[in-house]
N, C-alpha and C. Protein backbone atom coordinates (compact mmCIF):
# COMPACT_ATOMS: atom_id res chain seq x y z
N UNK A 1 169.01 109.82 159.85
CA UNK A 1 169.02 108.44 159.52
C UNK A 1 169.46 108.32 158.07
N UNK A 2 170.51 107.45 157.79
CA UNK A 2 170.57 107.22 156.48
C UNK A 2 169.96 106.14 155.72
N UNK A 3 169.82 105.53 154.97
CA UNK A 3 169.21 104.58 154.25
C UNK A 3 170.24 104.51 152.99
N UNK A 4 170.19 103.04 152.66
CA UNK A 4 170.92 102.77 151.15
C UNK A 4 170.58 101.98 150.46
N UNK A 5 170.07 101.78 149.23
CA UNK A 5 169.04 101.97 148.33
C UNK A 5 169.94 101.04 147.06
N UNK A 6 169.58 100.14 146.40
CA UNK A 6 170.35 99.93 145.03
C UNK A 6 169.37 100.19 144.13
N UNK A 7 170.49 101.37 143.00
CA UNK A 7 169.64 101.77 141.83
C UNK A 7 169.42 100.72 140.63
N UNK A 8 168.68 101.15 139.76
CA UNK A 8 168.12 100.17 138.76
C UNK A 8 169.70 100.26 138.13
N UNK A 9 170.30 101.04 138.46
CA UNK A 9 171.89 100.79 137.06
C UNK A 9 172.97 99.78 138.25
N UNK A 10 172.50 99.66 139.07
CA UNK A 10 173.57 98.57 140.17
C UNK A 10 174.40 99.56 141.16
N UNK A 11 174.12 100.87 141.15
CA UNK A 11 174.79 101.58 142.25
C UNK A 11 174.41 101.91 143.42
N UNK A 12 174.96 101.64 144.21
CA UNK A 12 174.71 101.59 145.84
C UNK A 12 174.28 103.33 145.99
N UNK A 13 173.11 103.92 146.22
CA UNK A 13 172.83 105.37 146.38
C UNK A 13 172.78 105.65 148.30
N UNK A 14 173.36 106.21 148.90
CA UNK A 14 173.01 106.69 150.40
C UNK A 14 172.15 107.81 149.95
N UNK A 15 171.09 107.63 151.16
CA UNK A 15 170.29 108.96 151.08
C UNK A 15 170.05 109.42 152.49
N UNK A 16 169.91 110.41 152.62
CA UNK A 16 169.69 111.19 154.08
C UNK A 16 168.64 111.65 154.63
N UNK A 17 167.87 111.12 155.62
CA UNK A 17 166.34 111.46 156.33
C UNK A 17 166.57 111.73 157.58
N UNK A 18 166.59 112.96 157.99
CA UNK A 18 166.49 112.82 159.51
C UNK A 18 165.67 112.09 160.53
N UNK A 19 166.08 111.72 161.30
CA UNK A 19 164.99 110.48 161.97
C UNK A 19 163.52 111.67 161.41
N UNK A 20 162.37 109.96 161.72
CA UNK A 20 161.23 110.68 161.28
C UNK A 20 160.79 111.77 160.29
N UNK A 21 161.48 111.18 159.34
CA UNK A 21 161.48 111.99 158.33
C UNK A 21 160.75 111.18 156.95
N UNK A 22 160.29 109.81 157.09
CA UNK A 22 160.32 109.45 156.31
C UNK A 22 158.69 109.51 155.12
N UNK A 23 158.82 109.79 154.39
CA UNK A 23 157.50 109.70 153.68
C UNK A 23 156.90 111.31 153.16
N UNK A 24 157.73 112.32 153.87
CA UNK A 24 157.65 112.85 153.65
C UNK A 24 158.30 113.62 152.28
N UNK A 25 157.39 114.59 151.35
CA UNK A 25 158.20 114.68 149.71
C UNK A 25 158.23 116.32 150.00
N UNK A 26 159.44 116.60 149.86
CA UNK A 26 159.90 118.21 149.84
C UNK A 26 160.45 118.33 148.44
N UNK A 27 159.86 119.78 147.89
CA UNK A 27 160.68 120.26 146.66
C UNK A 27 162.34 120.10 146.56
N UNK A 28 162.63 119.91 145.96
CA UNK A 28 164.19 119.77 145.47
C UNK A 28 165.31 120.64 146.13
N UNK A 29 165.67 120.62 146.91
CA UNK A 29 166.75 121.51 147.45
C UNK A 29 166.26 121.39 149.18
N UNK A 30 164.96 120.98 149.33
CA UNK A 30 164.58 121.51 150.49
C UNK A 30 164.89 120.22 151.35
N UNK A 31 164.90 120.00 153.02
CA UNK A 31 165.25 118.56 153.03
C UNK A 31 163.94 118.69 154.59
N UNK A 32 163.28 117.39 154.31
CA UNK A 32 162.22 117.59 155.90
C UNK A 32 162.71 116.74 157.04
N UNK A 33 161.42 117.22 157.95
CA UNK A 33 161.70 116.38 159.61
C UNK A 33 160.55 116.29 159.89
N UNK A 34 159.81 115.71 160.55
CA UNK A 34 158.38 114.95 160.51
C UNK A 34 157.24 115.23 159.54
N UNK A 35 156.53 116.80 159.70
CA UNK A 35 155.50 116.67 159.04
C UNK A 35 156.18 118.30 158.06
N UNK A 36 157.10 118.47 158.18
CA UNK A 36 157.71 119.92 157.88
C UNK A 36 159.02 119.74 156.37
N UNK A 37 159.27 120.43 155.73
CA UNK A 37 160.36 120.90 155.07
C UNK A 37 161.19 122.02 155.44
N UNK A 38 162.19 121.68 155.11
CA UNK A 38 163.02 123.24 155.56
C UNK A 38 163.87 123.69 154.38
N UNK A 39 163.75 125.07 153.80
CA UNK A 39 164.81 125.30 152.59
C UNK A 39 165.84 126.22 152.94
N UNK A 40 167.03 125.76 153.09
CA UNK A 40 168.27 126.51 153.29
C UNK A 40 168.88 127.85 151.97
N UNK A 41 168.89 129.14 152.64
CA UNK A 41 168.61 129.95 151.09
C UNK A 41 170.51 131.12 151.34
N UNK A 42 171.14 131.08 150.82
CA UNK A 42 172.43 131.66 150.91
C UNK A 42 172.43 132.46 150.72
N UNK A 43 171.29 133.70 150.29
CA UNK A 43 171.15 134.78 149.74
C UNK A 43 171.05 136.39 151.11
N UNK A 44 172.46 136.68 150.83
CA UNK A 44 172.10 137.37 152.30
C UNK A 44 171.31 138.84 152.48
N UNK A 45 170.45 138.46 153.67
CA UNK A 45 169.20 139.10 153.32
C UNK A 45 169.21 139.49 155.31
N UNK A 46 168.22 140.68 154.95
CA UNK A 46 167.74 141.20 156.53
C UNK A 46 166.25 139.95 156.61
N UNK A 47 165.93 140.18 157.86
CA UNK A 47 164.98 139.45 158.49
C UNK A 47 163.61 139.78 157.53
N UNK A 48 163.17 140.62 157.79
CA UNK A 48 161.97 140.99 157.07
C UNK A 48 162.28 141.03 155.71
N UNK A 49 162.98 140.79 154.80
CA UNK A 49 163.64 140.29 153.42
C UNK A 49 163.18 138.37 153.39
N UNK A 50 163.96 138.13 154.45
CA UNK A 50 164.17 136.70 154.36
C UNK A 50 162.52 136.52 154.58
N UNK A 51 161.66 136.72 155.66
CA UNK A 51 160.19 136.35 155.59
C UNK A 51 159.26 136.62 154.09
N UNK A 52 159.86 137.74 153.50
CA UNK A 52 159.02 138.01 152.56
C UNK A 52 159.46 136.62 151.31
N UNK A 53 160.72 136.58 151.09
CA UNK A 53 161.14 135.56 150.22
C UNK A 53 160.60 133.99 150.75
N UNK A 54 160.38 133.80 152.29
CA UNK A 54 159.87 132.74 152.73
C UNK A 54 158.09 132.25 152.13
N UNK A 55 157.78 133.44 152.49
CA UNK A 55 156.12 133.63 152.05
C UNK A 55 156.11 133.36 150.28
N UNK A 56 157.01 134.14 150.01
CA UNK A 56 156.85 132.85 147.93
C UNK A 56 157.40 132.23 147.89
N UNK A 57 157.53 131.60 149.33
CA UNK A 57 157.91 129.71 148.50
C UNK A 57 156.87 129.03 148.49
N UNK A 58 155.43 129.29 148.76
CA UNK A 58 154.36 128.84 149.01
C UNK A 58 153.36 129.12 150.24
N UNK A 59 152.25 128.26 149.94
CA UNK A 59 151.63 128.04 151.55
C UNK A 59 152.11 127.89 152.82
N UNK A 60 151.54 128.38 153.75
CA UNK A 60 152.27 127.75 154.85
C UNK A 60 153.74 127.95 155.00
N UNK A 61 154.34 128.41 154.28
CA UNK A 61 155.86 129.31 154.48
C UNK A 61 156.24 130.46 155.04
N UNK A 62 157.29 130.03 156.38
CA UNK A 62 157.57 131.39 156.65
C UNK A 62 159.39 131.23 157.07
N UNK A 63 159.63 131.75 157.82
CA UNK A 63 161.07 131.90 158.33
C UNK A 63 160.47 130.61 159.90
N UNK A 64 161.53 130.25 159.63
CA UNK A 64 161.47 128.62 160.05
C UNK A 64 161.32 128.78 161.93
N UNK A 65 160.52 127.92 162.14
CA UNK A 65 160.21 127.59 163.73
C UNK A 65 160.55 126.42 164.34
N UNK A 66 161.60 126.43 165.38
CA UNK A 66 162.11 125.59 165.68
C UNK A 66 161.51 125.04 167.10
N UNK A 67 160.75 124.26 167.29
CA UNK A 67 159.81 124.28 168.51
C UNK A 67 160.59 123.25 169.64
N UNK A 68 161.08 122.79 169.41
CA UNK A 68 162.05 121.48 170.45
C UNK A 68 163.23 121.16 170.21
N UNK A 69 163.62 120.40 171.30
CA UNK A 69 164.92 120.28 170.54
C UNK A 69 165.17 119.10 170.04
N UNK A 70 164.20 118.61 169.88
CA UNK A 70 164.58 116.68 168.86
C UNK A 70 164.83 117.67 167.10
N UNK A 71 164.06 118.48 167.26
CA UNK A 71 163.87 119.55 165.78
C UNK A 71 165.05 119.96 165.68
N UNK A 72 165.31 120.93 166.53
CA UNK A 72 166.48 121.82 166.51
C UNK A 72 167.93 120.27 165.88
N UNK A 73 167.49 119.79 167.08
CA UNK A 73 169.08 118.32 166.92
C UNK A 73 168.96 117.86 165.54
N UNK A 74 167.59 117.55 164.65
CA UNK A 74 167.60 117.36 163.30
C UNK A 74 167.76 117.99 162.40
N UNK A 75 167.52 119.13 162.68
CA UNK A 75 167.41 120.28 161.63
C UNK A 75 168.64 120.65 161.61
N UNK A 76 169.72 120.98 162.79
CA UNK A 76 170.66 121.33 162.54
C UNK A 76 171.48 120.49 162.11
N UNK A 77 171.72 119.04 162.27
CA UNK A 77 172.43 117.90 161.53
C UNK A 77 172.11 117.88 159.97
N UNK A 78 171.13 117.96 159.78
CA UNK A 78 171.05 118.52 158.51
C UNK A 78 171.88 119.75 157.71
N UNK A 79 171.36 120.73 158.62
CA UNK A 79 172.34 121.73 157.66
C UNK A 79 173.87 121.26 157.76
N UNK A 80 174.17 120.84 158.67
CA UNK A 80 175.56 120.58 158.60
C UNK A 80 176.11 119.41 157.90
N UNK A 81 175.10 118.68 157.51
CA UNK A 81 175.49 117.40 156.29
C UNK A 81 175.71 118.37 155.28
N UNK A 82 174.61 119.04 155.24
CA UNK A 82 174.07 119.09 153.37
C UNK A 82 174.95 120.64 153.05
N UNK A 83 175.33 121.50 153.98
CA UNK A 83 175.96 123.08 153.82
C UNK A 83 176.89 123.27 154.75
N UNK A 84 178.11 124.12 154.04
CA UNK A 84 178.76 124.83 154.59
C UNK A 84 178.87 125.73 155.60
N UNK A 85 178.00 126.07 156.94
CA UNK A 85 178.04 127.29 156.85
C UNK A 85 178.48 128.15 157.99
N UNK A 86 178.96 129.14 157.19
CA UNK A 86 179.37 130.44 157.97
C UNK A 86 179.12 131.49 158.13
N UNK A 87 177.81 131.78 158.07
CA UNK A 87 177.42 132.82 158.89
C UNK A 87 176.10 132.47 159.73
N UNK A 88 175.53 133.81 160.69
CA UNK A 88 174.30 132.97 161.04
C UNK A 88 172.96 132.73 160.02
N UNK A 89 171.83 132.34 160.44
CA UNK A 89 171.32 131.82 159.62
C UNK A 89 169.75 132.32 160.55
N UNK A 90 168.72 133.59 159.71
CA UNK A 90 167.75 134.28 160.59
C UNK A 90 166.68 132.96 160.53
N UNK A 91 166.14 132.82 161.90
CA UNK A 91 164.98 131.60 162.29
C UNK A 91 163.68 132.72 162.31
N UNK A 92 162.50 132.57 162.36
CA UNK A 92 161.40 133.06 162.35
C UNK A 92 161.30 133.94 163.83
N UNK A 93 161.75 133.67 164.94
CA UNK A 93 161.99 134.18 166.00
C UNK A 93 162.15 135.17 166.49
N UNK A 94 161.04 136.12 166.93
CA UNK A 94 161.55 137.89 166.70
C UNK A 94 160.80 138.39 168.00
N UNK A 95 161.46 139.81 168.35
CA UNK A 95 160.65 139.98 169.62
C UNK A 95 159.76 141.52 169.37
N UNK A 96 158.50 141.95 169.68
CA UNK A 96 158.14 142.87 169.32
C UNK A 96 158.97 144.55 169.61
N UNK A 97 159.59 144.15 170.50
CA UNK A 97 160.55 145.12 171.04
C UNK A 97 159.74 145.71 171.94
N UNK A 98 160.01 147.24 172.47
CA UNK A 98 159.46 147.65 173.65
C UNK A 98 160.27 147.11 174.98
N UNK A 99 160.10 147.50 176.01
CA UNK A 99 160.83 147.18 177.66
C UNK A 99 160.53 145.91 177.82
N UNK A 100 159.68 145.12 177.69
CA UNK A 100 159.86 143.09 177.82
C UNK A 100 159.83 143.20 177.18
N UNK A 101 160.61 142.30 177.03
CA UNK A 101 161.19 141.25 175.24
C UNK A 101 160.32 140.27 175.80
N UNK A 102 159.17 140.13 174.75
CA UNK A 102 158.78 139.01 174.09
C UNK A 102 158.67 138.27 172.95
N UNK A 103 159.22 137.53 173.09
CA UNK A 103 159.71 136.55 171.86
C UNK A 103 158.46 136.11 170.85
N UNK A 104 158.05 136.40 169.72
CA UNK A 104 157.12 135.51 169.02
C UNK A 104 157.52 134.62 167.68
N UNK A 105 157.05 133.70 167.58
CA UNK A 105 157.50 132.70 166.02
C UNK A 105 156.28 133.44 165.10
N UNK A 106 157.11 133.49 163.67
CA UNK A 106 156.31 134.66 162.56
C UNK A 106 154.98 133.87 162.09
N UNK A 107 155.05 132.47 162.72
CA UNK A 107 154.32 131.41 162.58
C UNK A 107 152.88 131.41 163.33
N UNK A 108 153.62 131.84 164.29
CA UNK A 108 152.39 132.20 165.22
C UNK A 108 152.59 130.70 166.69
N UNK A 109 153.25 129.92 166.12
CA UNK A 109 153.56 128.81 166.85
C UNK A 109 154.10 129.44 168.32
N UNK A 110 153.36 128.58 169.49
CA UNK A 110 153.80 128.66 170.91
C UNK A 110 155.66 129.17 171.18
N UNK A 111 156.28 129.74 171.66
CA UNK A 111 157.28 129.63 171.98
C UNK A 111 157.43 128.95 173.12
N UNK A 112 157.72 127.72 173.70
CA UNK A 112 158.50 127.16 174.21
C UNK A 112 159.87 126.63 174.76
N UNK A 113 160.65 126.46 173.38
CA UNK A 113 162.19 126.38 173.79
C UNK A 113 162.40 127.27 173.01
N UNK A 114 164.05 127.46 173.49
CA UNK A 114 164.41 129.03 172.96
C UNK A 114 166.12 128.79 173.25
N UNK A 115 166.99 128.07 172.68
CA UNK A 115 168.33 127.37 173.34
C UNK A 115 169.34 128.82 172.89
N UNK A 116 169.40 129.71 173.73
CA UNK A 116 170.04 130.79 173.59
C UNK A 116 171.33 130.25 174.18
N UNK A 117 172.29 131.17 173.25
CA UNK A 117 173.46 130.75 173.31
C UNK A 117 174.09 131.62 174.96
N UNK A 118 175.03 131.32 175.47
CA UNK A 118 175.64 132.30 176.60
C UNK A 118 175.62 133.65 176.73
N UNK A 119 174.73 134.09 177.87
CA UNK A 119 174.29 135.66 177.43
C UNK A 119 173.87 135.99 176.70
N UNK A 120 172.71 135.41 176.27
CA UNK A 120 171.70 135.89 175.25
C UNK A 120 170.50 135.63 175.63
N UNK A 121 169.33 136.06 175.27
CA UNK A 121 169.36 137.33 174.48
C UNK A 121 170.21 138.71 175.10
N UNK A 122 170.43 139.44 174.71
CA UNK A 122 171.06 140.57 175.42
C UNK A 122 170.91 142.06 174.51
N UNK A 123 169.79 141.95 173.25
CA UNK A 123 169.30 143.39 173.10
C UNK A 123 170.58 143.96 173.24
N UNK A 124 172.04 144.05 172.24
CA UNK A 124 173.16 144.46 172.37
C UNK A 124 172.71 145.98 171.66
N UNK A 125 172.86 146.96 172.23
CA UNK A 125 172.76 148.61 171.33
C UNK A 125 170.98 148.85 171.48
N UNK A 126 170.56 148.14 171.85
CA UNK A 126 169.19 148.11 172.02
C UNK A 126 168.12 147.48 170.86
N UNK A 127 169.13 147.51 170.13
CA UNK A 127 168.41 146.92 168.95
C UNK A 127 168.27 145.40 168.35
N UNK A 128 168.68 144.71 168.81
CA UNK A 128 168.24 143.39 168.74
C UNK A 128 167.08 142.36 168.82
N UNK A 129 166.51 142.44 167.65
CA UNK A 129 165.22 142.29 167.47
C UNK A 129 164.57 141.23 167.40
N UNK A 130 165.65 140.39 166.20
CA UNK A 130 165.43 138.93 165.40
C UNK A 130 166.48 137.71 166.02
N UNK A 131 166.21 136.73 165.98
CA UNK A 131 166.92 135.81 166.36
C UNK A 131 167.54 134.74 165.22
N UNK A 132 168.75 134.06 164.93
CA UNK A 132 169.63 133.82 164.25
C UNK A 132 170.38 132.71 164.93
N UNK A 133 170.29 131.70 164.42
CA UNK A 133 171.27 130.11 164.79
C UNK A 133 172.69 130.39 164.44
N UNK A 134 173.42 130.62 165.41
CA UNK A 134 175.05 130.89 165.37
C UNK A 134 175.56 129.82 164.15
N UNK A 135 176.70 130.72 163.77
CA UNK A 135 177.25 129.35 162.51
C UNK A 135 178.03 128.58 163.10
N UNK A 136 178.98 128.56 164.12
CA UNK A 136 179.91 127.75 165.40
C UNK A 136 178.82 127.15 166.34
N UNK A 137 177.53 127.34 166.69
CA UNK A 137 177.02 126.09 166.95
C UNK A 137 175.35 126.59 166.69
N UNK A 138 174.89 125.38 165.99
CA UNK A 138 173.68 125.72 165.04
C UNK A 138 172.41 125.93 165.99
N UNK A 139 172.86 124.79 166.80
CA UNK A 139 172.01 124.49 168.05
C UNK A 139 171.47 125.93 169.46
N UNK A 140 172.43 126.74 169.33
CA UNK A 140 172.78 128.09 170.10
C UNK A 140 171.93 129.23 169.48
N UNK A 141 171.18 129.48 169.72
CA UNK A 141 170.70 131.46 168.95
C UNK A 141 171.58 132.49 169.44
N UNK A 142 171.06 133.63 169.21
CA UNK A 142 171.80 134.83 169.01
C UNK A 142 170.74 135.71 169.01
N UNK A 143 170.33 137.44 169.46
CA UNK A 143 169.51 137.94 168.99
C UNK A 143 170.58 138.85 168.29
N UNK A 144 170.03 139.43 167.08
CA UNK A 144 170.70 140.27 166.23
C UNK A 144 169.59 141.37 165.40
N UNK A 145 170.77 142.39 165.12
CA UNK A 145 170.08 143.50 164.44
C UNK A 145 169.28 143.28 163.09
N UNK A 146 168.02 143.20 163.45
CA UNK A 146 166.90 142.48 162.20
C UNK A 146 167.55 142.98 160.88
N UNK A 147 168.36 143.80 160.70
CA UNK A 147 168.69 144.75 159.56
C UNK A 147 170.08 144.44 158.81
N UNK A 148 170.54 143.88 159.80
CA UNK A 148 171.81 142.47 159.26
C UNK A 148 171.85 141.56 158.02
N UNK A 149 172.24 141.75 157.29
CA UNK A 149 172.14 140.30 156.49
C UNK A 149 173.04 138.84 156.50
N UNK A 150 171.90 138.25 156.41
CA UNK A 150 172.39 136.66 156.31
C UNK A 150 171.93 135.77 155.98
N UNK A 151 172.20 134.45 155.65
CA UNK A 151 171.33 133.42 155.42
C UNK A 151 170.09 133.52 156.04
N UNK A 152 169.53 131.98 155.43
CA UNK A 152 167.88 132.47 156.21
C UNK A 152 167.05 130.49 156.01
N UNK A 153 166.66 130.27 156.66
CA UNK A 153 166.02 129.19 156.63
C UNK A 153 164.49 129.28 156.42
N UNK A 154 163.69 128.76 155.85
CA UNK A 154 162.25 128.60 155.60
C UNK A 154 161.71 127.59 155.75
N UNK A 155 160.65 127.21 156.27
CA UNK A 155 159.71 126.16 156.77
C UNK A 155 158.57 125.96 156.21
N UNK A 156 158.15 124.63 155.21
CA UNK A 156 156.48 124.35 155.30
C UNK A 156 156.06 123.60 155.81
N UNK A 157 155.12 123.99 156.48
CA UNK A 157 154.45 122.51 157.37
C UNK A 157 153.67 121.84 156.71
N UNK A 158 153.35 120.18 156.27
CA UNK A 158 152.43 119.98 155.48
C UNK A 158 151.72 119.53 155.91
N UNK A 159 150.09 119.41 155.86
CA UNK A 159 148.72 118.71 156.42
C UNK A 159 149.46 117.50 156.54
């Protein structure tokens, strides 16, 4: 949702809230969706890199959980307003490995949806651990070699 605002100097400002987003105050760089922030970080990093850098951004921070897809549809319109991007981008989403793949959020949050892209998951070499929002469509995952580097998204949820 956008909104447009006139500043105290007479300039028309657009600002950008994803629906239901409103009222909510995220640190500077970070942009939210209902009760959450999300910080987009370019620094390319393996999975267990990106969680550890997630965990000092504060409380309640980890590598981001995407639980639905009204989320996923906001979150990813977002990145694609506010960033460039081209590569994938690691989500909190990881599977313990072993013969079933089970999927857990680093969050601890239910897994429910899981919008895997065509033939995926598919544990390519056997090693496919972590899961990653394709940069050709944000909306799509990927499982990939946790040991990869790439962007990385982070999540706080706030009371």
């Amino acid at each position: 949702m956008f909104g447009l605002h006139l500043s105290l100097c007479g300039l028309l400002v657009v600002t950008f809230f994803p629906q239901g987003s409103q009222g909510i105050k995220c640190e500077n760089g970070w942009f939210p969706y209902e009760r959450s922030c999300y910080g987009y970080f370019q620094d390319k990093v393996t999975w267990n890199e990106a969680e550890l850098e997630c965990l000092s951004q504060g409380a309640e921070s980890h590598l981001a959980s995407i639980l639905n897809e009204k989320e996923m549809n906001a979150v990813s319109n977002s990145l694609q307003h506010l960033f460039k991007i081209e590569t994938p981008i690691w989500i909190g989403l990881y599977d313990k490995g072993g013969t079933h793949r089970r999927w857990r959020w680093i969050d601890l949050s239910a897994v429910n949806y899981a919008p895997w892209g065509k033939n995926e998951p598919n544990n390519k070499n056997g090693k496919e651990d972590c899961a990653a929002m394709r940069p050709t469509n944000l909306t799509q995952w990927n499982d990939e070699n946790c040991n990869m580097r790439y962007n990385y998204l982070c999540k706080i949820t706030k009371p």
